[in-house]
N, C-alpha and C. Protein backbone atom coordinates (compact mmCIF):
# COMPACT_ATOMS: atom_id res chain seq x y z
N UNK A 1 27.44 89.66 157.41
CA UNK A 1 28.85 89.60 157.07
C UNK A 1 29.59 90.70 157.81
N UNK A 2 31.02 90.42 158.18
CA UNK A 2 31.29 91.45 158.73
C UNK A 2 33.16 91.63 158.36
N UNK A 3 33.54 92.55 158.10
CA UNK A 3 34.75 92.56 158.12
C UNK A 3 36.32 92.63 159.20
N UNK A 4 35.43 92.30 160.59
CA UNK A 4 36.53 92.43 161.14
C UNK A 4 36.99 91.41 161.59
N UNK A 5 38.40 92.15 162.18
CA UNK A 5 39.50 91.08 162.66
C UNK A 5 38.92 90.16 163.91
N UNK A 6 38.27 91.16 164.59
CA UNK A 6 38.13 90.16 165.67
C UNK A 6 36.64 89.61 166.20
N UNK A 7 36.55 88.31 165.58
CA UNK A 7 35.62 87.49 165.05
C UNK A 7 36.35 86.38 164.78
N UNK A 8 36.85 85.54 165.80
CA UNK A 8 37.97 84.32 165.60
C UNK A 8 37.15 83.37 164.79
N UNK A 9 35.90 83.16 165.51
CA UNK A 9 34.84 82.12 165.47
C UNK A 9 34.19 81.89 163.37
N UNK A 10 34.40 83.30 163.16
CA UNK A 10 34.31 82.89 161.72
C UNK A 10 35.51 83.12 161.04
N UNK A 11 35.42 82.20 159.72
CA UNK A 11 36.27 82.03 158.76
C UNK A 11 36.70 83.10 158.07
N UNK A 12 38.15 83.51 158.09
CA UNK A 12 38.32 84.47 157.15
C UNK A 12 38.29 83.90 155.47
N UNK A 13 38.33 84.76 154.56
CA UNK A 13 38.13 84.70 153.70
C UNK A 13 39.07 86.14 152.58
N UNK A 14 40.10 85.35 152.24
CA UNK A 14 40.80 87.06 151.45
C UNK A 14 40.28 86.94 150.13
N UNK A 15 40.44 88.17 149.69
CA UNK A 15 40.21 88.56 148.56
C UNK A 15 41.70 88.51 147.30
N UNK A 16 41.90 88.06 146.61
CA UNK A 16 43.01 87.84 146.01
C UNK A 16 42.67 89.00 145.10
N UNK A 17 42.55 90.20 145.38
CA UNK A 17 42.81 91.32 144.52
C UNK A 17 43.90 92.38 145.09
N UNK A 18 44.11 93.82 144.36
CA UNK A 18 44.45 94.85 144.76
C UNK A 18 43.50 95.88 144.16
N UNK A 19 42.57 95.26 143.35
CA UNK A 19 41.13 96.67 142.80
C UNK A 19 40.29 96.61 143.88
N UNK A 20 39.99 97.86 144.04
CA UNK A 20 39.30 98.05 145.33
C UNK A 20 38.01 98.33 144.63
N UNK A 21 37.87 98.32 143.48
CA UNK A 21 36.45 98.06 142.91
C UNK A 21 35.97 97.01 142.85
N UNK A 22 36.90 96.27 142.52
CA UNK A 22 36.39 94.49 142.37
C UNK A 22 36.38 94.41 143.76
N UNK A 23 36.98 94.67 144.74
CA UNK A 23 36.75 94.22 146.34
C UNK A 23 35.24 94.52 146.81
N UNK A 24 35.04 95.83 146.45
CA UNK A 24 33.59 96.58 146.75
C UNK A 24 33.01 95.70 146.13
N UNK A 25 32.71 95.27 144.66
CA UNK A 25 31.48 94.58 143.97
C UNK A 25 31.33 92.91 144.91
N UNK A 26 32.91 92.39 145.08
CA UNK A 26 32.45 91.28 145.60
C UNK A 26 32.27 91.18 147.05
N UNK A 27 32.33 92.13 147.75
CA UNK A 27 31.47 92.35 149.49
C UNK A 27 30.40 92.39 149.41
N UNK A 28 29.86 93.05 148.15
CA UNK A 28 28.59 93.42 148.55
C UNK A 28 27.35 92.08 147.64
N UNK A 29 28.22 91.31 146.79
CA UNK A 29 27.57 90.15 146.25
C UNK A 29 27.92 88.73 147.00
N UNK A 30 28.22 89.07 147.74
CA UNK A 30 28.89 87.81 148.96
C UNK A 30 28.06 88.46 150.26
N UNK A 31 27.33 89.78 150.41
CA UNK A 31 26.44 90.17 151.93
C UNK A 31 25.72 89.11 152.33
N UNK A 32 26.03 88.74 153.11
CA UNK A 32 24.86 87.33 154.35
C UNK A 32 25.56 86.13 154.55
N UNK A 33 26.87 85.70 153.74
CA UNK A 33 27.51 84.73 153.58
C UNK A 33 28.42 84.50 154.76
N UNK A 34 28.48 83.82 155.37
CA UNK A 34 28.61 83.95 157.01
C UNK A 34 30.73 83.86 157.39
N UNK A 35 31.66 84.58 156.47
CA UNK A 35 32.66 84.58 156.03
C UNK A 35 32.89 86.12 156.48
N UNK A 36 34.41 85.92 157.20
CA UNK A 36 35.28 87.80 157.99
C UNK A 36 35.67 88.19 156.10
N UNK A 37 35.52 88.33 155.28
CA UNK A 37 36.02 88.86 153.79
C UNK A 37 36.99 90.06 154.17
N UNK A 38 38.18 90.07 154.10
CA UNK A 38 40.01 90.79 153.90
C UNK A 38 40.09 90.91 152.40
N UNK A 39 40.43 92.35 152.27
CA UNK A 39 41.13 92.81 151.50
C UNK A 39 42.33 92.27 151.59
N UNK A 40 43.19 92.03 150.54
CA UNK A 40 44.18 91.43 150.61
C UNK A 40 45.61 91.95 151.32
N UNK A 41 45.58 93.77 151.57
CA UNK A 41 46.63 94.30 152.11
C UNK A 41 46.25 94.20 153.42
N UNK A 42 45.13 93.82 154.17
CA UNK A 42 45.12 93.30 155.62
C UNK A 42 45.73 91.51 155.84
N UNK A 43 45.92 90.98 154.55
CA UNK A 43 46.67 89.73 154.71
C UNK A 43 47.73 89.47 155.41
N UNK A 44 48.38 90.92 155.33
CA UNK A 44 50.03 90.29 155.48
C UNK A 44 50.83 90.42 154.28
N UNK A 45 51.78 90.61 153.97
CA UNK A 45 52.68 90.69 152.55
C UNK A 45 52.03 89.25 152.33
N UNK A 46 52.06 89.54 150.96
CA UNK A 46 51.18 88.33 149.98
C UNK A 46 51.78 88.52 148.54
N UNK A 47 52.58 87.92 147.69
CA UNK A 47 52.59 87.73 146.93
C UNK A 47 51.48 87.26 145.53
N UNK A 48 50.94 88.14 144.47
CA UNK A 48 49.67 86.92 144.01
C UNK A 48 50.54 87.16 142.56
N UNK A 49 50.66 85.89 141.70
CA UNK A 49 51.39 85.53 140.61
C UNK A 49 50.73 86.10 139.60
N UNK A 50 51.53 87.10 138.57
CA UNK A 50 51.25 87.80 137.66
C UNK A 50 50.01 86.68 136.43
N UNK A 51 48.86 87.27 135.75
CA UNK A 51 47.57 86.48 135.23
C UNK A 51 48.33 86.11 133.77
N UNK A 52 49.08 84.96 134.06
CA UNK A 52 49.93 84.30 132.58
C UNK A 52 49.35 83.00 132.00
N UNK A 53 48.18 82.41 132.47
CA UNK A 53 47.90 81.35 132.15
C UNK A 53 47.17 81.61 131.02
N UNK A 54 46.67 80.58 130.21
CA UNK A 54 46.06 80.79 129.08
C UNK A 54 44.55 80.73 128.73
N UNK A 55 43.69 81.28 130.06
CA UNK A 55 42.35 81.06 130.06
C UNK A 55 42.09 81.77 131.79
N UNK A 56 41.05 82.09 131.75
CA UNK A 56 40.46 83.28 132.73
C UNK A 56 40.70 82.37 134.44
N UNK A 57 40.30 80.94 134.08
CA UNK A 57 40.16 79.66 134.89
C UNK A 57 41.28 79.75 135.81
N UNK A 58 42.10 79.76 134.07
CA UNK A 58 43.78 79.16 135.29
C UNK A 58 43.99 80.56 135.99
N UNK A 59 44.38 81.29 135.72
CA UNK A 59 44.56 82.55 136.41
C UNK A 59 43.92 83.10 137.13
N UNK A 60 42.54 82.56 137.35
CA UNK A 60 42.17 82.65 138.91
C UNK A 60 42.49 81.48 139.81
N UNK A 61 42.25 80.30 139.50
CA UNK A 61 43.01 79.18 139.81
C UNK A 61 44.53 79.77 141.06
N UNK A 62 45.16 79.93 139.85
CA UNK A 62 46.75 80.22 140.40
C UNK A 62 46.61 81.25 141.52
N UNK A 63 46.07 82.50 141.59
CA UNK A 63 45.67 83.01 142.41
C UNK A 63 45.13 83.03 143.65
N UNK A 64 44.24 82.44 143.62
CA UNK A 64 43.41 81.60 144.86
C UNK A 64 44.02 80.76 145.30
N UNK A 65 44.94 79.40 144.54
CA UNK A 65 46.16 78.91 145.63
C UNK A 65 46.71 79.77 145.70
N UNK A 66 47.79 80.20 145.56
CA UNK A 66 49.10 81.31 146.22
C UNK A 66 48.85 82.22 147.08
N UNK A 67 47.19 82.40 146.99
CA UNK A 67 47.03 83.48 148.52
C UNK A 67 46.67 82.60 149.24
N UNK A 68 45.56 81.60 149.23
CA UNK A 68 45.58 80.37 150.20
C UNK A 68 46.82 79.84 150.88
N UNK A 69 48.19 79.66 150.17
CA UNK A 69 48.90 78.77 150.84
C UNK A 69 49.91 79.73 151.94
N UNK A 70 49.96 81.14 150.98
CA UNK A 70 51.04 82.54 151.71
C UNK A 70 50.00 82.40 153.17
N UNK A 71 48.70 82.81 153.15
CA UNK A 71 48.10 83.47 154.50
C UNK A 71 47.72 82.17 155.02
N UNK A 72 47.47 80.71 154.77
CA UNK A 72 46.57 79.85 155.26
C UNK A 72 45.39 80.40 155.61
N UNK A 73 44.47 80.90 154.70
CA UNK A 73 43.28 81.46 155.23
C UNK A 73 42.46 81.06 153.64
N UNK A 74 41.56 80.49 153.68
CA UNK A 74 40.78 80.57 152.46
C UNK A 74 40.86 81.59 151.37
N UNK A 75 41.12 81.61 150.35
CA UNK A 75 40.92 82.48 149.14
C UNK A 75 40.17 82.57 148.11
N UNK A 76 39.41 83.56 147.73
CA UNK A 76 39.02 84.29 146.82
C UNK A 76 39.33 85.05 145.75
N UNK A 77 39.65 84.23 144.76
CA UNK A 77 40.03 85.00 143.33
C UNK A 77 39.23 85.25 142.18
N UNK A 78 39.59 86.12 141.05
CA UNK A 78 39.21 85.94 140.15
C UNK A 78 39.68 86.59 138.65
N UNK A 79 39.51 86.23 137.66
CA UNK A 79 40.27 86.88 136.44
C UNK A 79 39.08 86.84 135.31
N UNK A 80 38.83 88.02 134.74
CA UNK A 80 37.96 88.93 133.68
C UNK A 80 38.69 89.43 132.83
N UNK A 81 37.58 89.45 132.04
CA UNK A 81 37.89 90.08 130.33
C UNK A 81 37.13 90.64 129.84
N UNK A 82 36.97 91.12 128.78
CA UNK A 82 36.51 91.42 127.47
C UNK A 82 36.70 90.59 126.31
N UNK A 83 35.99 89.83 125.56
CA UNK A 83 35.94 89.49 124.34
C UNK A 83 35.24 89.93 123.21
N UNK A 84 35.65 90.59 122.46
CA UNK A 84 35.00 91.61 121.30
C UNK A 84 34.97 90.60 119.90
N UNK A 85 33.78 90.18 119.48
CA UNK A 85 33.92 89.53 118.24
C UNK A 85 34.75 89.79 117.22
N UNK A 86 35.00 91.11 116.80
CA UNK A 86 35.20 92.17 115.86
C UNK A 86 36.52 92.01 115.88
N UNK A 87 37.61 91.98 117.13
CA UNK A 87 38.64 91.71 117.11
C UNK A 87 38.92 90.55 117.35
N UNK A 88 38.64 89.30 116.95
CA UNK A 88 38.84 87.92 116.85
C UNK A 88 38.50 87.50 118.50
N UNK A 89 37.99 88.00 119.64
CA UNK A 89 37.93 87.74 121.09
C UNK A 89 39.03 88.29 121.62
N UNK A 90 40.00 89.62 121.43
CA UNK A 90 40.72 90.18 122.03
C UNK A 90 39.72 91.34 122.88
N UNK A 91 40.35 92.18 123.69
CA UNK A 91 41.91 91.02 124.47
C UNK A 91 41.37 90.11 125.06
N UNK A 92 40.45 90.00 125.62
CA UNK A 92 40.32 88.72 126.50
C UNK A 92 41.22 88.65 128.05
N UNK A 93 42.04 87.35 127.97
CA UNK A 93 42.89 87.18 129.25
C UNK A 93 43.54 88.55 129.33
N UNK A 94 43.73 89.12 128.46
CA UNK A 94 45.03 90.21 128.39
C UNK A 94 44.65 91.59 128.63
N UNK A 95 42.87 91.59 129.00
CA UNK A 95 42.25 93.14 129.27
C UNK A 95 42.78 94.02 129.92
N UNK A 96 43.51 93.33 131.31
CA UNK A 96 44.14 94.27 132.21
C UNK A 96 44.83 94.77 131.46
N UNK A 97 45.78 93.95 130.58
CA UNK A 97 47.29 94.07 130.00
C UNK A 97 47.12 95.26 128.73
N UNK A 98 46.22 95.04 128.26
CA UNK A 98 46.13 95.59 126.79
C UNK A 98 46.40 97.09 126.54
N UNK A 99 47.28 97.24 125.36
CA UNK A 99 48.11 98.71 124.89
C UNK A 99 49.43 98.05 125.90
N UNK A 100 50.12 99.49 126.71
CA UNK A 100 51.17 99.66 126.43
C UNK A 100 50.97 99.71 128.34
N UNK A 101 52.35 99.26 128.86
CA UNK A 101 52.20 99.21 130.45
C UNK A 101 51.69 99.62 131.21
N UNK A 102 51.65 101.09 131.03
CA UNK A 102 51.30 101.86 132.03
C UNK A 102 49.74 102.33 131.61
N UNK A 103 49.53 101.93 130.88
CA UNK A 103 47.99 102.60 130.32
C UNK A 103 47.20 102.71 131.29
N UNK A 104 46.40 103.79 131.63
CA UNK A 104 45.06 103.43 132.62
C UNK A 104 43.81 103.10 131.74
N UNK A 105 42.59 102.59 132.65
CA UNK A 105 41.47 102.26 132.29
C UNK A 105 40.94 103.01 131.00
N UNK A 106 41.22 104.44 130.94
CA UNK A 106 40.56 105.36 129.93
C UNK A 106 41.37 105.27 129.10
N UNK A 107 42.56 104.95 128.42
CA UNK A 107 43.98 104.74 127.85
C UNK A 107 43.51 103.39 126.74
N UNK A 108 42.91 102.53 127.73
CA UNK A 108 42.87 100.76 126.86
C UNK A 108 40.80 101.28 126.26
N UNK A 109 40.16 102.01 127.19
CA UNK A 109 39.32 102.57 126.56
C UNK A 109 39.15 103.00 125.10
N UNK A 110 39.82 103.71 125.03
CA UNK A 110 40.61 104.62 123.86
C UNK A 110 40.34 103.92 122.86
N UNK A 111 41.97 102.93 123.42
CA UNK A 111 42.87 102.28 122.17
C UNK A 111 41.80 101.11 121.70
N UNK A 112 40.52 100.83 122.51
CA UNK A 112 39.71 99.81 122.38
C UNK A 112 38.67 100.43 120.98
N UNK A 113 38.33 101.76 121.26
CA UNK A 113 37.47 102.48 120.41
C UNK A 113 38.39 102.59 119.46
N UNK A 114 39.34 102.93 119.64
CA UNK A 114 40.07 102.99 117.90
C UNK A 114 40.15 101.67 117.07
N UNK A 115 40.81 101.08 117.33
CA UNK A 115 40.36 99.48 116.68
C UNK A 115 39.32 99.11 115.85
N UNK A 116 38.10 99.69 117.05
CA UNK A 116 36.64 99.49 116.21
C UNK A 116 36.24 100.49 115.62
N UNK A 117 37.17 102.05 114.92
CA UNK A 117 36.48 102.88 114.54
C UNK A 117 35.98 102.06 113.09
N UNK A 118 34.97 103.15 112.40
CA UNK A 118 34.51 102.03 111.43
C UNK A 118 33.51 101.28 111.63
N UNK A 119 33.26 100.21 112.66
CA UNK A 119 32.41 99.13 112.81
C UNK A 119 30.97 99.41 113.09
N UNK A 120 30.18 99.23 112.08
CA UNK A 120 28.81 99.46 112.94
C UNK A 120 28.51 98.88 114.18
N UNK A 121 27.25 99.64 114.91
CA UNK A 121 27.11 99.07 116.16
C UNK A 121 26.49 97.55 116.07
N UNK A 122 26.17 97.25 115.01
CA UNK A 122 25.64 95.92 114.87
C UNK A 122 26.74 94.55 115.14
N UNK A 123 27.59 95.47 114.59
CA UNK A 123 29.22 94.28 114.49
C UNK A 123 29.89 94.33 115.77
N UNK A 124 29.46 94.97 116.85
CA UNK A 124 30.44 95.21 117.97
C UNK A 124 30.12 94.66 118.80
N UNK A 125 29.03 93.53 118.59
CA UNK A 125 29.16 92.50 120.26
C UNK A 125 29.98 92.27 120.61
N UNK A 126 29.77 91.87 122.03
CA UNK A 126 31.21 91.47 122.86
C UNK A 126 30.62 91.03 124.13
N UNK A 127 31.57 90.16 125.45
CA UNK A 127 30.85 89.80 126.22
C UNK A 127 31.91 90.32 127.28
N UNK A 128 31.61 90.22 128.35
CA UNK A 128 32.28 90.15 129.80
C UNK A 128 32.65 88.81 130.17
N UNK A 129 33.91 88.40 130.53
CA UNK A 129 33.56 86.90 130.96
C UNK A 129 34.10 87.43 132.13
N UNK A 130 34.21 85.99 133.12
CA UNK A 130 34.44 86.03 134.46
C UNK A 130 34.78 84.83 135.12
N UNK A 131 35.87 84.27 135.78
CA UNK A 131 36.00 83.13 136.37
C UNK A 131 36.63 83.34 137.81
N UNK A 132 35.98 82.34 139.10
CA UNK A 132 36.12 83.11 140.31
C UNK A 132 36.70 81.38 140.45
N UNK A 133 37.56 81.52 141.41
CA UNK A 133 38.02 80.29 142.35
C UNK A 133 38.30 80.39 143.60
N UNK A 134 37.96 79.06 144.43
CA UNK A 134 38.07 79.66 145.47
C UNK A 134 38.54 78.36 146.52
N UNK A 135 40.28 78.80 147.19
CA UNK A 135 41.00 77.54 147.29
C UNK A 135 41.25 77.54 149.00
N UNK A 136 41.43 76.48 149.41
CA UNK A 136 41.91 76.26 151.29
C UNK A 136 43.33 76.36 150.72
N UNK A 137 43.30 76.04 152.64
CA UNK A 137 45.17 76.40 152.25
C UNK A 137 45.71 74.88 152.19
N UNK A 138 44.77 73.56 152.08
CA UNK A 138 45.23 72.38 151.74
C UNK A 138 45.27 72.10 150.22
N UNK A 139 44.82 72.95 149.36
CA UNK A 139 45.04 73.77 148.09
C UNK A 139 43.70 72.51 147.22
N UNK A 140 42.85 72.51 148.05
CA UNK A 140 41.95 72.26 147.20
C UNK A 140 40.41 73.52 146.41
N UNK A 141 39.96 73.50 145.48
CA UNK A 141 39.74 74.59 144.39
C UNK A 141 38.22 74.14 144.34
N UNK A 142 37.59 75.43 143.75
CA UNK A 142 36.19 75.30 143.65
C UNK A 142 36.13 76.41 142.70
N UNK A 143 35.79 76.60 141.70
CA UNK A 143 34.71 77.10 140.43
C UNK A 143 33.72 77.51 139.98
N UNK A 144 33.88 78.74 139.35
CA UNK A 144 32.88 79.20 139.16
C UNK A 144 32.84 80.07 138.07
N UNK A 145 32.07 80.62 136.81
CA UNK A 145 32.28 81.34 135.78
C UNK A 145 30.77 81.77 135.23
N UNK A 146 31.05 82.82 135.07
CA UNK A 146 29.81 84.13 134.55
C UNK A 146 30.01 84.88 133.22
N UNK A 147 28.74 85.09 132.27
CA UNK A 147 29.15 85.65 131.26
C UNK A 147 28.42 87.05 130.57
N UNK A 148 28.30 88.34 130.49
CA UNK A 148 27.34 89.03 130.62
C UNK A 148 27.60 89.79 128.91
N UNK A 149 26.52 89.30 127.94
CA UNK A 149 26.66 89.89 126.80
C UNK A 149 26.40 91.30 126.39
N UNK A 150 26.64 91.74 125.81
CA UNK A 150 26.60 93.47 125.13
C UNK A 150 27.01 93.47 124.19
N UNK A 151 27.34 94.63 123.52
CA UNK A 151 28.31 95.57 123.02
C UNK A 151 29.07 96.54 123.19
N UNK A 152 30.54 96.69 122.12
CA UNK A 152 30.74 98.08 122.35
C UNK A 152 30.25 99.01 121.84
N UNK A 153 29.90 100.56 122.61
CA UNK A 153 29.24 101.33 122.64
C UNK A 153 30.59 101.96 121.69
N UNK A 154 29.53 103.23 121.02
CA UNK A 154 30.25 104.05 119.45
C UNK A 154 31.04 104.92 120.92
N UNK A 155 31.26 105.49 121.78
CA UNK A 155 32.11 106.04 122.63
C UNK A 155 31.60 106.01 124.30
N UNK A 156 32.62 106.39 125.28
CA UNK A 156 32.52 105.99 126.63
C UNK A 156 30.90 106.97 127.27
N UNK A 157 30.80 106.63 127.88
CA UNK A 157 30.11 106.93 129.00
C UNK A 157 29.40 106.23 130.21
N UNK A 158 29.17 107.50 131.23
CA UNK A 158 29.18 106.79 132.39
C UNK A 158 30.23 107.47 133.75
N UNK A 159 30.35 107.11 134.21
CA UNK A 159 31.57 108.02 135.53
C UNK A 159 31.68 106.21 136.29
N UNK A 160 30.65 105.18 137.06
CA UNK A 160 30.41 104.16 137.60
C UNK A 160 31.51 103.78 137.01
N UNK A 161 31.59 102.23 138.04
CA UNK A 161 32.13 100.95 137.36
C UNK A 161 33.63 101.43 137.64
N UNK A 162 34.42 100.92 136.67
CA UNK A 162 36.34 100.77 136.70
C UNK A 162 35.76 99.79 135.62
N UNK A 163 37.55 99.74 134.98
CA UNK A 163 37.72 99.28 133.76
C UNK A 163 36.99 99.49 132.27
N UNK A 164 36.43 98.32 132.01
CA UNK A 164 35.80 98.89 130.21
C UNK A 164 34.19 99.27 130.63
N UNK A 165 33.99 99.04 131.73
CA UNK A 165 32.32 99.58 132.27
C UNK A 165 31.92 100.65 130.90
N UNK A 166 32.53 101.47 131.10
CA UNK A 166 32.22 102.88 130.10
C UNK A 166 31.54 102.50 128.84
N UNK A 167 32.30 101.78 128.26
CA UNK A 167 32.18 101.06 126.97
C UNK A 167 31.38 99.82 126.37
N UNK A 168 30.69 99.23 127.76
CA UNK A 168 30.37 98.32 127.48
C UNK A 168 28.93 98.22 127.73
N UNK A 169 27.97 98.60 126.41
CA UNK A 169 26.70 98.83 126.41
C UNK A 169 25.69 97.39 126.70
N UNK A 170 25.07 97.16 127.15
CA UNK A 170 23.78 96.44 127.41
C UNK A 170 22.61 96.83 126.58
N UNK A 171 22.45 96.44 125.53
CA UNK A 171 21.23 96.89 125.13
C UNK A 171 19.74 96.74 125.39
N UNK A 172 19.62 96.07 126.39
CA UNK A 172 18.19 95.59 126.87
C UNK A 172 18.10 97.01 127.78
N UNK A 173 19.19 97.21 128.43
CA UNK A 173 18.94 98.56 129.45
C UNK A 173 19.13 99.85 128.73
N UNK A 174 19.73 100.03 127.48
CA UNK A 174 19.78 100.96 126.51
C UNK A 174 21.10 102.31 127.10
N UNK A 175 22.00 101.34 127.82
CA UNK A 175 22.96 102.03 128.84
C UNK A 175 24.00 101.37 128.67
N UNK A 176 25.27 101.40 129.47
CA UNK A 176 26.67 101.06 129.61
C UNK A 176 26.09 100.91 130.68
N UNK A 177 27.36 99.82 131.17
CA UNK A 177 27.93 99.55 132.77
C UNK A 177 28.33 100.29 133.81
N UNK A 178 28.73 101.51 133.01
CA UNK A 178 29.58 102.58 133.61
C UNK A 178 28.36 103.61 134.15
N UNK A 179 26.95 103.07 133.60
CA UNK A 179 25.75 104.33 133.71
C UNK A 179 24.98 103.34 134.89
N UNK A 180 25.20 102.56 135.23
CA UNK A 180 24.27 101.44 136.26
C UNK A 180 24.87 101.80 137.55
N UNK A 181 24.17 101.87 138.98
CA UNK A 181 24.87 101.75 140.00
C UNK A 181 25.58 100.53 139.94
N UNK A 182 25.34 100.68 141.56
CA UNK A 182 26.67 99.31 142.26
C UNK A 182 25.43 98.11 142.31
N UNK A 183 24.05 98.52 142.91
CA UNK A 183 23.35 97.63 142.97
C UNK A 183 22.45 97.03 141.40
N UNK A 184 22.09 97.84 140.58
CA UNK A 184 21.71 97.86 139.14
C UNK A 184 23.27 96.80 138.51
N UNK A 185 24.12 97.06 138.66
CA UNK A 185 25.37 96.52 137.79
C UNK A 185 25.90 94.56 138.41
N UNK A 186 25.06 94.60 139.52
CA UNK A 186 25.58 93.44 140.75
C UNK A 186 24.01 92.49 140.40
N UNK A 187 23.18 93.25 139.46
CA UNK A 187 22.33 92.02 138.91
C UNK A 187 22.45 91.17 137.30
N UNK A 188 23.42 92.15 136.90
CA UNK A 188 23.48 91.66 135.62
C UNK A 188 24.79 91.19 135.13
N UNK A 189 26.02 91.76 136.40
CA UNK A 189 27.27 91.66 135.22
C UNK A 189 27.79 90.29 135.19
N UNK A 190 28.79 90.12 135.03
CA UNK A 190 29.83 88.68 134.80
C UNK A 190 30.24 88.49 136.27
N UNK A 191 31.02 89.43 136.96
CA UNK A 191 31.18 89.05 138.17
C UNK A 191 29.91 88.79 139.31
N UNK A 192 28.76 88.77 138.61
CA UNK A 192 27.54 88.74 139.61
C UNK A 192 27.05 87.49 139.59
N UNK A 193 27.23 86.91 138.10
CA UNK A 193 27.10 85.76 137.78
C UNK A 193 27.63 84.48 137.92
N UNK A 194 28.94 85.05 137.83
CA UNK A 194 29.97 84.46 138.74
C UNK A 194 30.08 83.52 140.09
N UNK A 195 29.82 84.76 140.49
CA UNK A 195 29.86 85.29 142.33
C UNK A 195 28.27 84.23 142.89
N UNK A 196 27.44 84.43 141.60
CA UNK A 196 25.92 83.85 142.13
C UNK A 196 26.38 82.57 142.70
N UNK A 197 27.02 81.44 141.74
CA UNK A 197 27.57 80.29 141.75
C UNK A 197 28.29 79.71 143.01
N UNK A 198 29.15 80.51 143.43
CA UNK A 198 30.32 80.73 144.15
C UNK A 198 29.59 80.75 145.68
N UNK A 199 28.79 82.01 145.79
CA UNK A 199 27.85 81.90 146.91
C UNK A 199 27.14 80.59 147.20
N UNK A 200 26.66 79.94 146.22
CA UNK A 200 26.11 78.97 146.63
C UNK A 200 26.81 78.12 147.48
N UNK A 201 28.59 77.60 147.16
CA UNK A 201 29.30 76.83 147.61
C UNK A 201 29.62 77.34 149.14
N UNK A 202 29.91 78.56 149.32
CA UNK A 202 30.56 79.09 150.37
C UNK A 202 29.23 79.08 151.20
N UNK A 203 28.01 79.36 151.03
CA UNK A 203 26.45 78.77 152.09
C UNK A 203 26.69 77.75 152.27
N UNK A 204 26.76 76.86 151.60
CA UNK A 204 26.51 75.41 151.93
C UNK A 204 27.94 74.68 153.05
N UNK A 205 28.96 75.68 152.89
CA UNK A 205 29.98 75.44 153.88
C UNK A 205 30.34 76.32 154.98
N UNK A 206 29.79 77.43 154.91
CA UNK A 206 29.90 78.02 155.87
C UNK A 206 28.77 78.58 156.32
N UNK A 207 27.97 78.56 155.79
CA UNK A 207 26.12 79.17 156.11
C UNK A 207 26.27 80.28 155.38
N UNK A 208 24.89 81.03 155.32
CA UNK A 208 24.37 82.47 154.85
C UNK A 208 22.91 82.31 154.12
């Protein structure tokens, strides 16, 4: 795989993000897949439509067209969550969103642990979900969705990862997400699972 521009002969492929963590996890779970993979600020001004739909699907969906049709170049999207039993499956679609605008990652952290103060660790499953799409610029769509179970952990740790990584314990590994490398975290999470799926389609059309 290679990321540069000049490589006419293969297909680009953007990334419908602006997390440069999610960009890193999915380069390196897409390596051999015979696709130029762009960050999305090498696109070109790109518009990608705020995640309002009502399920992880559509909002990668919507994504993956609207950068497909702005660049005419194949797209790569995707939209994740958190679903916590404990709080009825919040946030869910709304993980990015959750608390108050400006919150950062350690902020919805927080406000996530307060919620569940109280809860034994028994009551705090929760899963990762993940849905990736991936559209031409004749706006036809392809699918894919990953789900990686845990819990929340009684408080953060970890430095790894972005977003609820910190918090989000695995108990078979007796760790958080946030305590796994890049390669340890790219065998187990939601976006790996995801991404497994996804790879398959993009081999079979473009090689790898």
């Amino acid at each position: 795989m290679t990321n540069s521009d000049a490589l006419p002969t293969i297909t680009r492929l953007v990334v419908a993000t602006t997390n440069r963590g999610k960009f890193t996890e999915i380069v390196a779970l897409l390596q051999g897949v015979k696709v130029s993979i762009l960050p999305l600020d090498r696109a070109g001004p790109v518009q990608v439509p705020p995640e309002g739909g009502d399920s992880f699907q559509d909002n990668a969906r919507q994504k993956a067209l609207a950068v497909a049709a702005q660049t005419g170049c194949w797209s790569l999207a995707d939209d994740s969550g958190l679903e916590v039993d404990a709080l009825d499956g919040a946030p869910g679609v709304r993980s990015a969103r959750f608390g108050w605008p400006a919150a950062s990652d350690a902020d919805r952290n927080d406000l996530l642990l307060a919620r569940l103060r109280g809860v034994p660790i028994e009551q705090r499953t929760a899963r990762f979900r993940c849905a990736v799409a991936l559209a031409d610029a004749a706006g036809d769509v392809w699918e894919s969705e990953g789900v990686c179970e845990g819990r929340i952990a009684l408080a953060p740790c970890g430095l790894r990862g972005f977003g609820y990584d910190p918090i989000f314990e695995i108990p078979a590994f007796g760790c958080t997400l946030g305590e796994l490398d890049l390669e340890a975290k790219n065998r187990v999470s939601h976006r790996a699972r995801a991404l497994a799926g996804m790879r398959v389609i993009l081999c079979r059309r473009f090689g790898g």
